[in-house]
PDB file of N, CA and C in Angstrom:
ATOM      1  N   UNK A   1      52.583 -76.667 119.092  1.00  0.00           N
ATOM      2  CA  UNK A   1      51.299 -77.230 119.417  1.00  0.00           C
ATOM      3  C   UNK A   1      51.508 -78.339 120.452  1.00  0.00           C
ATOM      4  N   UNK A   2      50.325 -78.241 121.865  1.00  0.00           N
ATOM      5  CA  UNK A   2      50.623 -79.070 122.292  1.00  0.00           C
ATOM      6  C   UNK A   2      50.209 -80.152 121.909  1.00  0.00           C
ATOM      7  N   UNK A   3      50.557 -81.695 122.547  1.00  0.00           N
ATOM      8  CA  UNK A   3      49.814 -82.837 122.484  1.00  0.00           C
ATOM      9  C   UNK A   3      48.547 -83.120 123.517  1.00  0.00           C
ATOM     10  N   UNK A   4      47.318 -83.655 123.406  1.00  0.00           N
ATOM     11  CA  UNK A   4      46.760 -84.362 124.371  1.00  0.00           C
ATOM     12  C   UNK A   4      45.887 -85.887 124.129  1.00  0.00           C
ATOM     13  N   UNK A   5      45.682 -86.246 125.076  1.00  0.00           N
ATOM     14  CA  UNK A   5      44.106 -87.449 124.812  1.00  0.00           C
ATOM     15  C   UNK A   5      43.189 -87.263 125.697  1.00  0.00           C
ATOM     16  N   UNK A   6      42.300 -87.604 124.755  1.00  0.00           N
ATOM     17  CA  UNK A   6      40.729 -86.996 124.933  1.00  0.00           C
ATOM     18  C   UNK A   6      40.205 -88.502 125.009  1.00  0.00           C
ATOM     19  N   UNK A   7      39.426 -88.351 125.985  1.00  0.00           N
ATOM     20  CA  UNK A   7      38.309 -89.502 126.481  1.00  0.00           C
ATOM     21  C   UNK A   7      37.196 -88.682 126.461  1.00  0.00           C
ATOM     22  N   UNK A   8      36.283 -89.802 125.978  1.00  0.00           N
ATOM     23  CA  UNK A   8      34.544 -89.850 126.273  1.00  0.00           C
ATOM     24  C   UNK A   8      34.334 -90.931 126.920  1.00  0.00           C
ATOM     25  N   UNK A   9      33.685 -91.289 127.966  1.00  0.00           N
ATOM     26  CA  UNK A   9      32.769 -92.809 127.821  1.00  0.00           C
ATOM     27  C   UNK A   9      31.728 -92.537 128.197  1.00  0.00           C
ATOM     28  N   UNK A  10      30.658 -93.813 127.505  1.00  0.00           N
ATOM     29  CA  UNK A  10      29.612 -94.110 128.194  1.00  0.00           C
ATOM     30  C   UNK A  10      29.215 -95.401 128.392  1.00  0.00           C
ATOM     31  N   UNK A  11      28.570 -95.772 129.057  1.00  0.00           N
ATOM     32  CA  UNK A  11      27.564 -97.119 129.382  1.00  0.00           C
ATOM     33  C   UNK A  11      26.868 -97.524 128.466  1.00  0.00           C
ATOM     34  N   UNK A  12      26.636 -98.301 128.238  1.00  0.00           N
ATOM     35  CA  UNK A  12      25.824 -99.478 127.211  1.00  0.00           C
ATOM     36  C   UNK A  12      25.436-100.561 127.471  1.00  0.00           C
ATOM     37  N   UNK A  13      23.980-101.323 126.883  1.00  0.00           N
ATOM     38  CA  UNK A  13      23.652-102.206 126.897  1.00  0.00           C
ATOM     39  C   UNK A  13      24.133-103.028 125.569  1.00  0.00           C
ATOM     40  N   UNK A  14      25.155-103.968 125.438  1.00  0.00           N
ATOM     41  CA  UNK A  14      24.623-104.713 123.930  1.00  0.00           C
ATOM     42  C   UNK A  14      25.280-105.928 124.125  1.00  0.00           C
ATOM     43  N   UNK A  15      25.293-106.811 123.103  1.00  0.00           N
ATOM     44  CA  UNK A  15      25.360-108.118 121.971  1.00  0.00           C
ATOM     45  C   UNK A  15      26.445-108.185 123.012  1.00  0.00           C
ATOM     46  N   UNK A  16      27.507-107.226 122.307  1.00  0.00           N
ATOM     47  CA  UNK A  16      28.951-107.522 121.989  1.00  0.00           C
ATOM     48  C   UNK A  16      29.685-106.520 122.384  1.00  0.00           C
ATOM     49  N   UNK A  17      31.272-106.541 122.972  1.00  0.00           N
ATOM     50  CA  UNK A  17      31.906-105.230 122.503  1.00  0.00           C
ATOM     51  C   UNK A  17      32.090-104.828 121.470  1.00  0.00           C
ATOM     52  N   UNK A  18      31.844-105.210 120.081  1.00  0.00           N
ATOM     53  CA  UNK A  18      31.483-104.589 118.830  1.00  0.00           C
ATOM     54  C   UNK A  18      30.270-103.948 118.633  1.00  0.00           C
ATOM     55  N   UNK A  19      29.560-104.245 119.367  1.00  0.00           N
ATOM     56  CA  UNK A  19      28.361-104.088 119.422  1.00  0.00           C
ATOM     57  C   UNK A  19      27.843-102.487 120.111  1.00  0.00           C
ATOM     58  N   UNK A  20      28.948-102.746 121.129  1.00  0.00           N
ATOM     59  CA  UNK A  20      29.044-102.023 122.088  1.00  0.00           C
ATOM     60  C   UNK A  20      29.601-100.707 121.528  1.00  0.00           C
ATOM     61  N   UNK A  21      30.801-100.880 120.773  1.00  0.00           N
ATOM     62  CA  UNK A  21      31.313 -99.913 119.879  1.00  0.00           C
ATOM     63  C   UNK A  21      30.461 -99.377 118.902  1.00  0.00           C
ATOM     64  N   UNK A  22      30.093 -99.879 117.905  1.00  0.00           N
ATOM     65  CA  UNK A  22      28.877 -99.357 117.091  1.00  0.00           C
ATOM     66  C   UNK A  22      27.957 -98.453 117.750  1.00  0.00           C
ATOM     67  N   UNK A  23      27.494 -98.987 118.695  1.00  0.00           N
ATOM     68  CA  UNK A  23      26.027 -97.713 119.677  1.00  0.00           C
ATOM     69  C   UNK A  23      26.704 -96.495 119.560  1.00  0.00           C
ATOM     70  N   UNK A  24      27.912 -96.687 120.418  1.00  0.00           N
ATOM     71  CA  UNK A  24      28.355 -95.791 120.890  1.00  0.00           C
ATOM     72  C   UNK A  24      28.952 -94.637 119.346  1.00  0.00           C
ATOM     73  N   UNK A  25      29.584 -95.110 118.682  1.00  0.00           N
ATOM     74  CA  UNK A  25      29.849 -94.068 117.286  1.00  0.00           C
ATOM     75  C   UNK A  25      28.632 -93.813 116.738  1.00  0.00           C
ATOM     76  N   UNK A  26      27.630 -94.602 116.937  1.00  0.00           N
ATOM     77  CA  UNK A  26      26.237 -94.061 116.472  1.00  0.00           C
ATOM     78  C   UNK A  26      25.643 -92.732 117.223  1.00  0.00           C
ATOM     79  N   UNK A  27      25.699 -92.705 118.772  1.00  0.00           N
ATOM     80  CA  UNK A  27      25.973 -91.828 119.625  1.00  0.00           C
ATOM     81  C   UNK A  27      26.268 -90.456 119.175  1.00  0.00           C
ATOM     82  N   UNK A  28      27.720 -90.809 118.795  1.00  0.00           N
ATOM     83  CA  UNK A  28      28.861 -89.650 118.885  1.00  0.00           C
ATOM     84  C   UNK A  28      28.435 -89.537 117.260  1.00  0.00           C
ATOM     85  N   UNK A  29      28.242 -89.709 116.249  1.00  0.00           N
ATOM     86  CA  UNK A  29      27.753 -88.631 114.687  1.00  0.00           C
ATOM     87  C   UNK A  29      26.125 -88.526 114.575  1.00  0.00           C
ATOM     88  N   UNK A  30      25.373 -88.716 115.836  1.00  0.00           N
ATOM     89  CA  UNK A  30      24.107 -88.100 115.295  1.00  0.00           C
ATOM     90  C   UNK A  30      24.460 -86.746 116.046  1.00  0.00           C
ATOM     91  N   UNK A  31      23.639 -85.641 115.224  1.00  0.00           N
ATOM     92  CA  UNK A  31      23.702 -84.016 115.211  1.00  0.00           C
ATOM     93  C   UNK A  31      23.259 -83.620 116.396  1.00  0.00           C
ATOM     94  N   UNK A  32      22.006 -84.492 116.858  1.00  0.00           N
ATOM     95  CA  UNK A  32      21.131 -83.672 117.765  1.00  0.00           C
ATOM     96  C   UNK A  32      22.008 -84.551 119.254  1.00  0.00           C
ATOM     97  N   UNK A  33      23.048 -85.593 119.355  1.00  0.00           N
ATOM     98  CA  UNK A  33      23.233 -86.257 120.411  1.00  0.00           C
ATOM     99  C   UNK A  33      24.074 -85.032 121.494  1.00  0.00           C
ATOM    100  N   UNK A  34      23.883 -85.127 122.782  1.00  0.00           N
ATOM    101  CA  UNK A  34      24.550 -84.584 123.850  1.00  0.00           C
ATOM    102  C   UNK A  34      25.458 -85.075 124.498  1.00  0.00           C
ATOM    103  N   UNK A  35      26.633 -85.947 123.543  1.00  0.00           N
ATOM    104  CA  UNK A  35      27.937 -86.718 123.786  1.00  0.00           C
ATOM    105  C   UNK A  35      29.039 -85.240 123.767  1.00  0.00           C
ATOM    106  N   UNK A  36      28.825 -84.344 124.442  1.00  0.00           N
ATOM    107  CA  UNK A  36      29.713 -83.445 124.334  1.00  0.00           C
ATOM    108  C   UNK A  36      30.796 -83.297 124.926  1.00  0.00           C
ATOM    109  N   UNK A  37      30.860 -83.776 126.316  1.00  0.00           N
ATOM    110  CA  UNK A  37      31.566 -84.110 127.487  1.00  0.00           C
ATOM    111  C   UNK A  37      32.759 -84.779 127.151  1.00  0.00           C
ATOM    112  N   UNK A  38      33.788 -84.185 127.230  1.00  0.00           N
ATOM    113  CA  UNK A  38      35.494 -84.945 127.265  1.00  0.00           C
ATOM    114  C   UNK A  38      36.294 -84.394 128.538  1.00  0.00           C
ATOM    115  N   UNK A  39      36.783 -85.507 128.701  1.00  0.00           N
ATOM    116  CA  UNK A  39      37.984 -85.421 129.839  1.00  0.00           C
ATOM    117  C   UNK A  39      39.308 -85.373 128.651  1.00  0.00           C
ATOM    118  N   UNK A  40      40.026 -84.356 129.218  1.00  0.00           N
ATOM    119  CA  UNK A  40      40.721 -83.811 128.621  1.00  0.00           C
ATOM    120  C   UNK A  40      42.615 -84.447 129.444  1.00  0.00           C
ATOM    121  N   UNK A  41      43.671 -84.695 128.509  1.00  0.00           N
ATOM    122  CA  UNK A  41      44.941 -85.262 129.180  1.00  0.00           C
ATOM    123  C   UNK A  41      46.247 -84.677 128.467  1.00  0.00           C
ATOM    124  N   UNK A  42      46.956 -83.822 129.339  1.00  0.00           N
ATOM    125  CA  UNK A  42      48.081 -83.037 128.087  1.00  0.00           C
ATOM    126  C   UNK A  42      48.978 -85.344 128.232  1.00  0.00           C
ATOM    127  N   UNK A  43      49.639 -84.566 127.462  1.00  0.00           N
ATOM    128  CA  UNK A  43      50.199 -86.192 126.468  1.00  0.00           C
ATOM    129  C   UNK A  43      51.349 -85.425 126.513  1.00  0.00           C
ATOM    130  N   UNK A  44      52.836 -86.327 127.152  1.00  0.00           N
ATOM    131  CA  UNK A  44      54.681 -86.092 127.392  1.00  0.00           C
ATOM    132  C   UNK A  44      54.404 -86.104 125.697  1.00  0.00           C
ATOM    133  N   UNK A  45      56.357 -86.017 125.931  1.00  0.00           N
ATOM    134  CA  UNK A  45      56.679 -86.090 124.646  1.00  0.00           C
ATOM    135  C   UNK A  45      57.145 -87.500 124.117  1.00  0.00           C
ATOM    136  N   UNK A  46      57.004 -88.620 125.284  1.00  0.00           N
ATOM    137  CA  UNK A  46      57.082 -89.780 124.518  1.00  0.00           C
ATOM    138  C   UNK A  46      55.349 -90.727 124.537  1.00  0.00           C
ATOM    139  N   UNK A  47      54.484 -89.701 124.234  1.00  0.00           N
ATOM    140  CA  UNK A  47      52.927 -90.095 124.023  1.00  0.00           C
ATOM    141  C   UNK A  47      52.414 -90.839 125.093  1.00  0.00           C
ATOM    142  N   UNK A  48      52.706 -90.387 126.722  1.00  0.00           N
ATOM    143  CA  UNK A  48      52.221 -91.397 127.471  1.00  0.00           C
ATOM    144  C   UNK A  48      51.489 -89.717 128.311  1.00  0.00           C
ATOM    145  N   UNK A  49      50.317 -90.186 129.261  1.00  0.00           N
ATOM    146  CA  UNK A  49      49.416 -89.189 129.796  1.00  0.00           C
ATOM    147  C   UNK A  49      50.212 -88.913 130.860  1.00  0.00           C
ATOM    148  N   UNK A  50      50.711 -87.245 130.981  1.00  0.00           N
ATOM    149  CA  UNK A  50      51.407 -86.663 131.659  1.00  0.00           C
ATOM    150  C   UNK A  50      50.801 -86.795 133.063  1.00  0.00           C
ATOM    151  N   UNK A  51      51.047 -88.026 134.129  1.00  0.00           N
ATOM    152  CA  UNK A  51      50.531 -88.088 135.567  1.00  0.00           C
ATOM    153  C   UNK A  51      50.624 -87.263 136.626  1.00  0.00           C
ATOM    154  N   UNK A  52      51.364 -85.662 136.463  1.00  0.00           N
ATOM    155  CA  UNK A  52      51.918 -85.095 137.479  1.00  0.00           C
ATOM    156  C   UNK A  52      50.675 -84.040 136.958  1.00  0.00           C
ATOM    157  N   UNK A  53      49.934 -83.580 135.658  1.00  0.00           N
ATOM    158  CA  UNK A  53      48.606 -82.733 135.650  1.00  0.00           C
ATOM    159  C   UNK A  53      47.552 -83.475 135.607  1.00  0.00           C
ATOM    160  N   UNK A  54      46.552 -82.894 135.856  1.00  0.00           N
ATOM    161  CA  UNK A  54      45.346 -83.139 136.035  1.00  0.00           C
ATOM    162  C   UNK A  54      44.367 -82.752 134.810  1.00  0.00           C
ATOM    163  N   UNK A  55      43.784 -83.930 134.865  1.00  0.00           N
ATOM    164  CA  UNK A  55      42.584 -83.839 133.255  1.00  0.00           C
ATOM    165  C   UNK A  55      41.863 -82.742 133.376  1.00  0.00           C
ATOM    166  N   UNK A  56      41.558 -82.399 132.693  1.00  0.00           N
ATOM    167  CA  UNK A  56      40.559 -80.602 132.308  1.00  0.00           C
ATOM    168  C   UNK A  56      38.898 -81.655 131.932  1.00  0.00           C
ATOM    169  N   UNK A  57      38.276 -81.320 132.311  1.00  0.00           N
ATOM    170  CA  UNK A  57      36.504 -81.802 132.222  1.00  0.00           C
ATOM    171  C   UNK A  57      36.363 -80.471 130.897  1.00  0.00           C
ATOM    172  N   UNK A  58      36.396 -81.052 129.702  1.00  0.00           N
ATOM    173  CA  UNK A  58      35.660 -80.124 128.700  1.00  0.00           C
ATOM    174  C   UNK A  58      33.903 -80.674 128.326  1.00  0.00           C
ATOM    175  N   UNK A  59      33.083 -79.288 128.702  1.00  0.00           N
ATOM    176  CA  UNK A  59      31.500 -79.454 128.059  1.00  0.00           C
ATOM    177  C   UNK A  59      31.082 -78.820 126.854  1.00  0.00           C
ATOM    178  N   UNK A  60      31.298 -79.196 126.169  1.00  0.00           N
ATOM    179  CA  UNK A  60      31.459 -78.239 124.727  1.00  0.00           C
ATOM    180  C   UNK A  60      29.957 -77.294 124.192  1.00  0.00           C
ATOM    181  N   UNK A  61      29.060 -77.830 125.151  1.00  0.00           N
ATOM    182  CA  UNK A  61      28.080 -77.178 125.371  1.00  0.00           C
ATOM    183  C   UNK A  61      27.761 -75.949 126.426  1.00  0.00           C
ATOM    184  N   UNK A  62      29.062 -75.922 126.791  1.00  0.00           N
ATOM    185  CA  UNK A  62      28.807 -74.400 128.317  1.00  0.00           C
ATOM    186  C   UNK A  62      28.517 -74.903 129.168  1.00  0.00           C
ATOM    187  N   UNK A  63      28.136 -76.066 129.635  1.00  0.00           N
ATOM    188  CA  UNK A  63      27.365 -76.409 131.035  1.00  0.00           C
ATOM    189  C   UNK A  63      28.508 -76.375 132.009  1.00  0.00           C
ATOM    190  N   UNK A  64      27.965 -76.694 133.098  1.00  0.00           N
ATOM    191  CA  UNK A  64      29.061 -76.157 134.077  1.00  0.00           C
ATOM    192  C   UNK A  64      30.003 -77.629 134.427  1.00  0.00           C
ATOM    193  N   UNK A  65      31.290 -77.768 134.305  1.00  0.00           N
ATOM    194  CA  UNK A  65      31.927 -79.245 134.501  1.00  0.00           C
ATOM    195  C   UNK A  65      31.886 -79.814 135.640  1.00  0.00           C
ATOM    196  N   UNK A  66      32.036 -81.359 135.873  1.00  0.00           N
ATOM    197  CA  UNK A  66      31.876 -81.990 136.954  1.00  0.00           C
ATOM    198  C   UNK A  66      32.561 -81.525 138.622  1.00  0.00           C
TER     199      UNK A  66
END
């Protein structure tokens, strides 16, 4: 199995960067949200983001990637 890391981000208005964090996991476990979008990173074997490939744009919804 390989390794990778997976990014999401988004923009926010709030308080705090706690604050900021909270929206955002609020975001990402409601059912109906369209946080589907990950940039995708194979990960070496000493857990650092392999710089010589290129991130994969996953839409887990079918849409067409960036």
């Amino acid at each position: 199995m390989k390794s990778y890391r997976v990014r999401w981000e988004i923009d926010l208005y709030a308080r705090s960067p706690k604050d900021a964090a909270k929206k955002a996991l609020a975001i990402q476990r409601d059912p109906a949200s369209w946080a589907v979008c990950f940039d995708v990173f194979p990960v070496d074997g000493g857990g650092n983001v392999d710089e010589s490939k290129k991130k994969v744009p996953v839409d887990l919804m079918g849409r067409r990637s960036r």
